[in-house]
Protein backbone atom coordinates (compact mmCIF):
# COMPACT_ATOMS: atom_id res chain seq x y z
CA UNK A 1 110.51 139.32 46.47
CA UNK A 2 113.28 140.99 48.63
CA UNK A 3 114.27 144.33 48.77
CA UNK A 4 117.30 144.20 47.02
CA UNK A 5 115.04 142.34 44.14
CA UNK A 6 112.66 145.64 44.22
CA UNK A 7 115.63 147.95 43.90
CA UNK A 8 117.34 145.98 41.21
CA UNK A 9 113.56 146.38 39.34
CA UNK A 10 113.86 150.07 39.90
CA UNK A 11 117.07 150.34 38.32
CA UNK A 12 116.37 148.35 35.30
CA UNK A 13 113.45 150.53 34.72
CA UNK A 14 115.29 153.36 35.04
CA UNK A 15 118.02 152.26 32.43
CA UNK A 16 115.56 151.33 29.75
CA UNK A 17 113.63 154.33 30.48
CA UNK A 18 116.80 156.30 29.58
CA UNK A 19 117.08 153.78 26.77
CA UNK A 20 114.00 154.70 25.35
CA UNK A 21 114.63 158.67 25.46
CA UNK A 22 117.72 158.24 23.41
CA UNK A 23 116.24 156.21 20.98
CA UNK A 24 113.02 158.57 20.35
CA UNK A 25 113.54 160.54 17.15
CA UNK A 26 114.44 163.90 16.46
CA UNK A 27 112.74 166.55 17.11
CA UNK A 28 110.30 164.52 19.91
CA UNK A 29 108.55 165.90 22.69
CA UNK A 30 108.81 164.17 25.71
CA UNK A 31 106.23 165.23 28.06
CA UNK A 32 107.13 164.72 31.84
CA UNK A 33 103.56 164.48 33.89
CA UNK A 34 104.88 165.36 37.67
CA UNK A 35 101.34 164.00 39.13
CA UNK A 36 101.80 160.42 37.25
CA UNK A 37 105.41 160.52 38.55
CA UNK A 38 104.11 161.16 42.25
CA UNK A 39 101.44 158.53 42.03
CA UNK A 40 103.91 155.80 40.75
CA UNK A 41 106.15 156.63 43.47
CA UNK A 42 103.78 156.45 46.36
CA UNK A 43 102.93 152.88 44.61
CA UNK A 44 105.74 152.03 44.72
CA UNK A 45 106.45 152.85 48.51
CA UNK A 46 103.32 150.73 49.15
CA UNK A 47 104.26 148.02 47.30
CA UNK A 48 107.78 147.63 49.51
CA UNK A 49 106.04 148.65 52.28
CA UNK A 50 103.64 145.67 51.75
CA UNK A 51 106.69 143.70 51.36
CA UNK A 52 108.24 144.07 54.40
CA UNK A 53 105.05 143.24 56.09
CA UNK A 54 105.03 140.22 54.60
CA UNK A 55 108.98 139.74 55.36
CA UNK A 56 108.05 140.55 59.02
CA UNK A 57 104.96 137.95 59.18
CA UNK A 58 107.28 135.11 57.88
CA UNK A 59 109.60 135.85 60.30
CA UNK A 60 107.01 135.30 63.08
CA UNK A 61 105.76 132.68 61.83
CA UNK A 62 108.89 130.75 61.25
CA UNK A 63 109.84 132.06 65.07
CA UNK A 64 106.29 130.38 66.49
CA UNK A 65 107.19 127.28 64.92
CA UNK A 66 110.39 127.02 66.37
CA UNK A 67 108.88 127.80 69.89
CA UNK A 68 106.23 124.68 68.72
CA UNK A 69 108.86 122.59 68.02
CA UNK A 70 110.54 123.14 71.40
CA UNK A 71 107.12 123.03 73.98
CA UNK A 72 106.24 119.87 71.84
CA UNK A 73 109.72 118.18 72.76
CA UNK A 74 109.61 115.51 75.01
CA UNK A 75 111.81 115.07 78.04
CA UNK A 76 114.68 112.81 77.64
CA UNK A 77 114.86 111.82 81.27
CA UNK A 78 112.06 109.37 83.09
CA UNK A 79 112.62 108.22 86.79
CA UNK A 80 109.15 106.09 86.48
CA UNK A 81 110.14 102.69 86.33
CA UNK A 82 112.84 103.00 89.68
CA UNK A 83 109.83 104.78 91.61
CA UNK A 84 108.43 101.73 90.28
CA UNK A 85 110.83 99.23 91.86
CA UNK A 86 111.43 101.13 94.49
CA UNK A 87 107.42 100.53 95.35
CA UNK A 88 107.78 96.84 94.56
CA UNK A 89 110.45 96.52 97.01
CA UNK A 90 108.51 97.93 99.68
CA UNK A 91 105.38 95.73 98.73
CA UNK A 92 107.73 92.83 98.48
CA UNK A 93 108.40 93.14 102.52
CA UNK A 94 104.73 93.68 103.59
CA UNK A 95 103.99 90.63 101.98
CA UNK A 96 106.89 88.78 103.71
CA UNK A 97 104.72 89.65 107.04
CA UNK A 98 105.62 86.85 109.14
CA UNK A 99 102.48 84.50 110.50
CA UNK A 100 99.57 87.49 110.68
CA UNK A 101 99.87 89.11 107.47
CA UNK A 102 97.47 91.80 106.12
CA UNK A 103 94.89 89.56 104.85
CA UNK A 104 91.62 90.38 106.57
CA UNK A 105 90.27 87.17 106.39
CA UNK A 106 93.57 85.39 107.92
CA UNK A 107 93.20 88.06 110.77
CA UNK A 108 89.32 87.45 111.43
CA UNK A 109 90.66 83.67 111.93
CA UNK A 110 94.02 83.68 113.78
CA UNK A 111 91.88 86.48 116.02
CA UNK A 112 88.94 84.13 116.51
CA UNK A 113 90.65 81.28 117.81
CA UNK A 114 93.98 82.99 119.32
CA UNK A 115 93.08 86.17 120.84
CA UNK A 116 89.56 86.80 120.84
CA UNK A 117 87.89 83.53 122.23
CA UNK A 118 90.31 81.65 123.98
CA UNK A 119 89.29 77.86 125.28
CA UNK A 120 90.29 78.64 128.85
CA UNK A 121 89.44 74.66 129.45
CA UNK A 122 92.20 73.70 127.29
CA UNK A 123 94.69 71.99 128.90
CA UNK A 124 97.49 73.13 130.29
CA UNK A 125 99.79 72.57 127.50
CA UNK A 126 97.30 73.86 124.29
CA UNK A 127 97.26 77.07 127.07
CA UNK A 128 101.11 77.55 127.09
CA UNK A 129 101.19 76.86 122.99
CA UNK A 130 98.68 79.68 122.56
CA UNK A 131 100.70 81.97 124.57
CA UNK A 132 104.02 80.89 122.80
CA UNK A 133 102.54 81.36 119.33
CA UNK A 134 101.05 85.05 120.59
CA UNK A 135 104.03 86.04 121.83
CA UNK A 136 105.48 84.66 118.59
CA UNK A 137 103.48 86.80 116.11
CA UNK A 138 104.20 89.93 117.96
CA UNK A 139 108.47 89.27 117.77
CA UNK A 140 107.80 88.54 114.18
CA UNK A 141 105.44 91.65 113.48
CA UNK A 142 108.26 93.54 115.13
CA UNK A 143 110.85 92.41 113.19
CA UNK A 144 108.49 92.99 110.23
CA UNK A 145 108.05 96.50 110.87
CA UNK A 146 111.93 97.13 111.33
CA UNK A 147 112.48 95.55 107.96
CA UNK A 148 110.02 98.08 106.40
CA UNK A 149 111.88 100.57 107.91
CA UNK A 150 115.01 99.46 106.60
CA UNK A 151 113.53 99.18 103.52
CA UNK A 152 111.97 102.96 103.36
CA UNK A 153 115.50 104.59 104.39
CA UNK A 154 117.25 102.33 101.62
CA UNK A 155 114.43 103.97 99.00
CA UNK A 156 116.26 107.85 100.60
CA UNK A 157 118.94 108.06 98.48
CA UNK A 158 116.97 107.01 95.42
CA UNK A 159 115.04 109.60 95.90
CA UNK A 160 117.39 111.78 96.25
CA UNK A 161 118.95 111.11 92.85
CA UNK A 162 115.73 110.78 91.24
CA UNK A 163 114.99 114.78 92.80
CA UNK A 164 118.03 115.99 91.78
CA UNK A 165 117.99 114.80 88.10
CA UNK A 166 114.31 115.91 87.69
CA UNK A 167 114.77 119.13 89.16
CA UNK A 168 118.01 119.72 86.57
CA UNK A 169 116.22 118.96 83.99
CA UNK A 170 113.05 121.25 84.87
CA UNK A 171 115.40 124.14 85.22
CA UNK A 172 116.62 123.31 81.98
CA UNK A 173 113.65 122.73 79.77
CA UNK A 174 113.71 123.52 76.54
CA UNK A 175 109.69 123.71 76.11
CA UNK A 176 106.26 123.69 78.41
CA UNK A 177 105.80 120.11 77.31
CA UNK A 178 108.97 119.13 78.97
CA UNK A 179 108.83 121.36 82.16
CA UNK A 180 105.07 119.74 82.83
CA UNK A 181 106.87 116.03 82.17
CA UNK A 182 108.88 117.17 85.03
CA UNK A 183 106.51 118.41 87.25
CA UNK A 184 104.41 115.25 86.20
CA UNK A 185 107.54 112.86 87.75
CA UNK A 186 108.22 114.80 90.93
CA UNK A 187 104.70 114.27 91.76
CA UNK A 188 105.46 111.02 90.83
CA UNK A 189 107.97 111.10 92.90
CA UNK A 190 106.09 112.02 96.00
CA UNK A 191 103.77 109.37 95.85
CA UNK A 192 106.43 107.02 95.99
CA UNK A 193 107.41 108.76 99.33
CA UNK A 194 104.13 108.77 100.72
CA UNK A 195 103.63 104.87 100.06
CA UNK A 196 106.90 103.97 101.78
CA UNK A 197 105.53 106.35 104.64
CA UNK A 198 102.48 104.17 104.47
CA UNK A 199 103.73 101.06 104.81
CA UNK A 200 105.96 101.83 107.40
CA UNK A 201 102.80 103.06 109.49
CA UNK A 202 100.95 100.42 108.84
CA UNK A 203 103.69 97.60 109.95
CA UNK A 204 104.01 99.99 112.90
CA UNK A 205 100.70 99.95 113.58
CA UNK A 206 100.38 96.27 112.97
CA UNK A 207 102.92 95.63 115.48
CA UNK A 208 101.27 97.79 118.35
CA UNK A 209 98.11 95.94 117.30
CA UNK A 210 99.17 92.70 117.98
CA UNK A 211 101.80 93.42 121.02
CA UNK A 212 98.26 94.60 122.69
CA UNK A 213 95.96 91.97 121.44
CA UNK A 214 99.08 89.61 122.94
CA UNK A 215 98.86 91.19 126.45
CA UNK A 216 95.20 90.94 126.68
CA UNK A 217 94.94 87.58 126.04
CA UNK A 218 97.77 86.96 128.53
CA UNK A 219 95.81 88.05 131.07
CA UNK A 220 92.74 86.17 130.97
CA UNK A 221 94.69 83.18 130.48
CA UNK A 222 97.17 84.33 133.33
CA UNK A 223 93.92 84.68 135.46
CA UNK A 224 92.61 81.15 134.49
CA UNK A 225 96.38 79.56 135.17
CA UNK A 226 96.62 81.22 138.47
CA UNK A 227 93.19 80.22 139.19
CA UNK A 228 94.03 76.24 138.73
CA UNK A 229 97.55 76.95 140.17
CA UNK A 230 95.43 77.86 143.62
CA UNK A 231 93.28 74.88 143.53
CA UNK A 232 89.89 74.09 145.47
CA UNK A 233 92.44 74.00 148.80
CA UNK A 234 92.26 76.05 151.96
CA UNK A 235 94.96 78.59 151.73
CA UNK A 236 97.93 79.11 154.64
CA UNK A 237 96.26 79.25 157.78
CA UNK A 238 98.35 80.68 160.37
CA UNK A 239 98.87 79.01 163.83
CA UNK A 240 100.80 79.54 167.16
CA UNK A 241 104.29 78.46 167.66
CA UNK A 242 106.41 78.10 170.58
CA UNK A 243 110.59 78.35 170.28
CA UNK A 244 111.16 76.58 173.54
CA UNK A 245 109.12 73.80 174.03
CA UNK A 246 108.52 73.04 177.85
């Protein structure tokens, strides 16, 4: 009941209380009690005062449920799937690693038989093969590790967008549900960044790896070429000389 209701109450009473006095007969005695008159007052006053209470409680409530409505709103944007691509892409280059990939057991191979125990009684030609095909991965782990490169700068300006979109809509979030979706993506977000960082370390890396494993092996089979260029001959062997015979 509002309080216009309550007042409207009052009124009526009043008018058929004034009804009721001038239809009582001649000659009545109306008694007017001023304590019964102060107590139905005061009741009165608690009674509306009980009312707005209530008033005030809806109000709060209806005002909590609007602010539940809001923090359970979800956000409207999602950058998930192009961090998602953006990964693939990346993943997608590492595994176009060109002849030593990443696969440990192709590596404990190509290392036993390439690098790590070389036939240094080979022939002269299976020698010069080894070294082409050495010098071979290392170009191509190179070239591997600029393309991840490429490929991590190209993921910059998606990032960029993604960052810029998420943080708009954090500033703008309507509810807590929606500014911890945004937090949730940037993080997102970040690990995205730190697996194109990784990748592009670990082509680096792979590339440094090899170049070295490349120039070891060059030089004990540079040693073992040099040693059958020399032979089982007597070297120079210097010897007088005249300019003018006599």
């Amino acid at each position: 009941m509002t309080i216009s209701r309550i007042r409207k109450s009052i009124v009526a009473s009043v008018a058929i209380a004034s009804m009721v006095v001038a239809g009582a007969p001649a000659g009545a005695v109306i008694v007017y009690d001023p304590t019964n008159y102060a107590q139905n007052v005061i009741q009165a006053a608690r009674a509306l005062e009980q009312i707005n209470n209530q008033i005030r409680s809806l109000q709060n409530q209806a005002t909590s449920l609007l602010n539940d409505a809001k923090n359970l709103t979800t956000l409207p944007l999602t950058v998930f799937e192009p961090l998602q691509q953006q990964i693939r892409q990346t993943q997608q280059l590492l595994n176009q690693a060109q002849n030593l990939g990443y696969d440990v057991k192709q590596i404990d191979q190509e290392f036993a038989t390439k690098y790590k125990s070389i036939d240094l009684n080979a022939s002269q030609k299976t020698l010069v093969n080894d070294a082409r095909s050495r010098w071979t991965n290392s170009v191509g782990a190179f070239e591997d590790a600029l393309k991840v490169q490429a490929g991590a700068v190209g993921n910059i300006e998606g990032s960029r967008s993604a960052m810029k979109n998420l943080v708009t809509a954090s500033q703008s979030a309507s509810g807590a549900l929606q500014a911890a979706q945004a937090g949730n993506q940037m993080m997102a977000l970040q690990s995205q960044q730190l697996a194109d960082l990784t990748a592009t370390m670990a082509s680096i890396g792979r590339a440094q790896s090899l170049d070295a494993a490349q120039k070891a092996a060059a030089q004990a089979q540079g040693r073992e070429q040099l040693r059958r260029f020399m032979g089982g001959g007597k070297g120079y062997v210097p010897v007088k000389a005249s300019m003018f015979p006599n």
